[in-house]
Protein backbone atom coordinates (compact mmCIF):
# COMPACT_ATOMS: atom_id res chain seq x y z
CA UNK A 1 -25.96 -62.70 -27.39
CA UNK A 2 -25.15 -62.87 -23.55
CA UNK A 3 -21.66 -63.07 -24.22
CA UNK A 4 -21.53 -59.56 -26.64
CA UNK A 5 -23.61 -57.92 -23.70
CA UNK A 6 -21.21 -58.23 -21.38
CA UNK A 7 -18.18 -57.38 -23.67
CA UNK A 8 -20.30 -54.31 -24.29
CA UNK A 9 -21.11 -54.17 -19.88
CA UNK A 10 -17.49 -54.77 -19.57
CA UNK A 11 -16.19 -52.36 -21.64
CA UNK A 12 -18.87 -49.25 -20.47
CA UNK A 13 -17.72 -50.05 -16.74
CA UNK A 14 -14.39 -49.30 -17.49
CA UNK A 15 -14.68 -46.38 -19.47
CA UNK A 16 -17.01 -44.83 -16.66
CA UNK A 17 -13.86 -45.89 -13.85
CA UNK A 18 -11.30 -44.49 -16.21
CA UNK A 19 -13.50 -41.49 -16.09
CA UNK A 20 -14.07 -41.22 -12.23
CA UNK A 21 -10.40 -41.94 -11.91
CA UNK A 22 -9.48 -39.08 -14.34
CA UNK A 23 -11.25 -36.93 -12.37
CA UNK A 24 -10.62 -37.79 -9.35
CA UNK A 25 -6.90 -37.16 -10.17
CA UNK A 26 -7.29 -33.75 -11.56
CA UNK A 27 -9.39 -32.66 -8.81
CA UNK A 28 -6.26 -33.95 -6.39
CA UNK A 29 -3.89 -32.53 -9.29
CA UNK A 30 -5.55 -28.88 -9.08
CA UNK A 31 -5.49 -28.52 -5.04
CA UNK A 32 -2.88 -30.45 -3.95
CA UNK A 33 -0.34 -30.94 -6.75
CA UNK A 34 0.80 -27.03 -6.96
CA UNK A 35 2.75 -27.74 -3.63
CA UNK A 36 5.68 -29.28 -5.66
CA UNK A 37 6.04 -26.87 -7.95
CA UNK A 38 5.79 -23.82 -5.48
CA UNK A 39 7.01 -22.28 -2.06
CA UNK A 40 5.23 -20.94 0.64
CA UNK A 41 5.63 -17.25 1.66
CA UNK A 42 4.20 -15.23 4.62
CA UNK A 43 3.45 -11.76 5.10
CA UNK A 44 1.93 -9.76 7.87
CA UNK A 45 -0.35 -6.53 7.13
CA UNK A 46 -2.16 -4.44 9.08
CA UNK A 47 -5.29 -4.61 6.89
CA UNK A 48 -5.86 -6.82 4.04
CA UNK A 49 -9.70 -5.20 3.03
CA UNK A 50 -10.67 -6.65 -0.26
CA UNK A 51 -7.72 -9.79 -0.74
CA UNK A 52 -9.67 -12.94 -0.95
CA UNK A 53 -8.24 -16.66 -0.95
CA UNK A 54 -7.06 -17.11 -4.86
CA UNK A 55 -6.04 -13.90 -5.54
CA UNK A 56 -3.19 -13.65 -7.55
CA UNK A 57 0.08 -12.98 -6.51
CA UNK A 58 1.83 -10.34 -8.82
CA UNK A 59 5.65 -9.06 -9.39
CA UNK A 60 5.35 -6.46 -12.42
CA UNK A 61 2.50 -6.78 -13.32
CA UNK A 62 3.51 -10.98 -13.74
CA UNK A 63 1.14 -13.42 -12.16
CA UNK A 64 3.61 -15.64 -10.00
CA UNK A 65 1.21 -17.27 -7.69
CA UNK A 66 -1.27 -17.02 -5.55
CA UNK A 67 -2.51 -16.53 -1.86
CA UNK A 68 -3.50 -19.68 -0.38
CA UNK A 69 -4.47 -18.41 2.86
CA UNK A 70 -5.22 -15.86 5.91
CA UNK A 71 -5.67 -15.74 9.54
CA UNK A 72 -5.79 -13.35 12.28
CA UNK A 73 -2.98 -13.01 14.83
CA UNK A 74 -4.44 -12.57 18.42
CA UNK A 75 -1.12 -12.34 20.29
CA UNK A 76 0.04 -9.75 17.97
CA UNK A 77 -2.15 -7.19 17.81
CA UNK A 78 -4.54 -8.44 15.61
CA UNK A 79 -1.81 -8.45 12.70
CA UNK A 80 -3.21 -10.77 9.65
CA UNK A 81 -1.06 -13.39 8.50
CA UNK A 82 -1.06 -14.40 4.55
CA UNK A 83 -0.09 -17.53 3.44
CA UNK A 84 0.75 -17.32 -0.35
CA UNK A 85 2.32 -20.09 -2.59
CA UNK A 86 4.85 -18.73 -5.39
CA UNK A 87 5.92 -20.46 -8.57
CA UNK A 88 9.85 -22.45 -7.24
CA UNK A 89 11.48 -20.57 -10.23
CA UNK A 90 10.54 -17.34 -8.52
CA UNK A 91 13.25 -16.20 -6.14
CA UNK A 92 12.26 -13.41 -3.60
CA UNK A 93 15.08 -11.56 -1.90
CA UNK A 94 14.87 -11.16 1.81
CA UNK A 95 14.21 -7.29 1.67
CA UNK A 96 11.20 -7.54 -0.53
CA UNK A 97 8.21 -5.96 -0.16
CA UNK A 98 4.35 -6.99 -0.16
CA UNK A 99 1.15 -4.78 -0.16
CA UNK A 100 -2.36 -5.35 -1.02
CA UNK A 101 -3.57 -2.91 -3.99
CA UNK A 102 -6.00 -3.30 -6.70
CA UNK A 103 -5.85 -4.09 -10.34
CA UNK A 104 -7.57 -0.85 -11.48
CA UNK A 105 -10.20 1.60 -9.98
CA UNK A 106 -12.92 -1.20 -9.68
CA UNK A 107 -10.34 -4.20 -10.05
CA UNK A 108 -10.08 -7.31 -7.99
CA UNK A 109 -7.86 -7.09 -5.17
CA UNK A 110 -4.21 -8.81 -5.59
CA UNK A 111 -1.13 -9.01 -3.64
CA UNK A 112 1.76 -7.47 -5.25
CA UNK A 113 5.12 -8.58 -4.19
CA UNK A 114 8.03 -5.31 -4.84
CA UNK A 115 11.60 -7.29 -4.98
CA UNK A 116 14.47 -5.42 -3.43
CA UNK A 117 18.27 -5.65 -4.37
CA UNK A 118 19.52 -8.15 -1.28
CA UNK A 119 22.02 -10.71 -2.66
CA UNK A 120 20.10 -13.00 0.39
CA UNK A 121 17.03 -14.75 -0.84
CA UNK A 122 14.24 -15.40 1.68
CA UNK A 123 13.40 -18.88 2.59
CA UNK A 124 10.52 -21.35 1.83
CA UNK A 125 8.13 -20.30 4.98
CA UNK A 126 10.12 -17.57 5.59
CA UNK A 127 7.90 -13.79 6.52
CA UNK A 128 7.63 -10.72 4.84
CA UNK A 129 7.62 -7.90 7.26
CA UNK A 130 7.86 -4.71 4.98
CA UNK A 131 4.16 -4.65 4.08
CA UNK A 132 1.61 -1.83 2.86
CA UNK A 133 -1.93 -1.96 3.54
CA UNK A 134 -4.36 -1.57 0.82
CA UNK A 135 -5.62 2.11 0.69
CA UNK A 136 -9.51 1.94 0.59
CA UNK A 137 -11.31 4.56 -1.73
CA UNK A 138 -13.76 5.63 0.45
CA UNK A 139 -11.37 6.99 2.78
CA UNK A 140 -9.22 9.02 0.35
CA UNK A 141 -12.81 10.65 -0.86
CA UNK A 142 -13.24 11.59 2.92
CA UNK A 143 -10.23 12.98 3.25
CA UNK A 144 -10.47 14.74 0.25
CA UNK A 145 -13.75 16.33 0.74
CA UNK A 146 -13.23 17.19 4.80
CA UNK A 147 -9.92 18.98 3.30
CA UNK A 148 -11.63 21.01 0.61
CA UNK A 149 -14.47 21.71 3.14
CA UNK A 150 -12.03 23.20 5.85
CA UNK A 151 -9.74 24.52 3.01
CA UNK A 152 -13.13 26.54 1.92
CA UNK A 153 -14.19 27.12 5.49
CA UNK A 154 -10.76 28.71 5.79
CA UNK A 155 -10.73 30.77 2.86
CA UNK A 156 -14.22 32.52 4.07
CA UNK A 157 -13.10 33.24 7.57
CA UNK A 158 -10.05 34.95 5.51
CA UNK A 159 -12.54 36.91 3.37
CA UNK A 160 -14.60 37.81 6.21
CA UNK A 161 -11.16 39.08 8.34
CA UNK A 162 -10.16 40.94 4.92
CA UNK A 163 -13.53 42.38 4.44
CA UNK A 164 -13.46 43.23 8.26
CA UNK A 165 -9.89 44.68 7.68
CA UNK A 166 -10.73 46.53 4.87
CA UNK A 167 -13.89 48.07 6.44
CA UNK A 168 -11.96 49.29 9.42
CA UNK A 169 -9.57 50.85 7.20
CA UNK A 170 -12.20 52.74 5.71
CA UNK A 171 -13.72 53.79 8.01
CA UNK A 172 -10.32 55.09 9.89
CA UNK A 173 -9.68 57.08 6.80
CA UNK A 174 -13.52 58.46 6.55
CA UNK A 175 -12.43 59.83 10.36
CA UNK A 176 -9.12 61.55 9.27
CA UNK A 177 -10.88 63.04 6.71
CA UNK A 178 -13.66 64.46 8.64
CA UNK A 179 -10.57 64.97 11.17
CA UNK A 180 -8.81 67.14 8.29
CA UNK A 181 -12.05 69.06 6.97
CA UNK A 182 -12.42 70.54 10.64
């Protein structure tokens, strides 16, 4: 019986280290392993408000990658530089374009590469400098409703000059006409 029991010992222990070292591999696999089979882009924005580490990395609509990383520039300005990894089949031109917009009206936040018509193809590590901010929502509502407010504040100081204007008038052409009766 000793013997079977540690056949049976034997035989568990392995299964559980095949196990561990499956794991262990696909953990490596999933983090580290995309860096073969992508290249590394930059891009520096003014703002990148909502972009989180992960988010995809679009061309039409196309998920091509992701970003991998961020940080902020202190000797230029504060600009923000993204790291993101894109798939090696994926050739970007060197007068492409990058800005941070989102999905939908409450969607998540992705980077959305715009390739332009250069015959010259921009190099693994190389930086994309023609980039667009994200727009943030709030802000277009402020501007919207400070616009409508002044555009209504203007229209009643118009009304009230017109209805001042108009008053005046009548009132010049009561006086000819009391002018006229005398």
């Amino acid at each position: 019986m000793g013997a079977k029991t540690n056949r049976i010992e034997s035989l568990v222990a392995w299964i559980i280290l095949f196990l561990v070292v499956s794991i262990l591999g696909g953990v490596y696999y999933k983090y580290y392993g995309h860096k073969h089979r992508t290249s590394t882009f930059y891009a520096e924005f003014d703002s990148i408000t909502g972009l989180n580490i992960g988010a995809p990395v679009k061309i039409n609509g196309v998920v091509v990658g992701k970003v991998v990383g961020f940080d902020l520039d202190h000797k230029k300005n504060f600009v923000v530089n993204v790291e993101f990894a894109v798939n090696k089949d994926v050739m970007l031109p060197e007068d492409t374009r990058a800005s941070v917009t989102s999905e939908s009206l409450f969607g998540s936040t992705i980077l959305m590469l715009l390739p332009g018509m250069s015959e010259r193809l921009l190099s693994h590590g190389g930086t994309i400098f023609d980039t667009q901010s994200p727009l943030h929502i709030h802000e277009l509502l402020q501007k919207f409703l400070f616009n409508a407010a002044d555009s209504e504040r203007d229209a009643g100081q118009n009304r009230d000059q017109d209805g001042a204007e108009k008053s005046e008038t009548a009132r010049n052409a009561s006086n000819e006409d009391e002018d006229c009766m005398v």
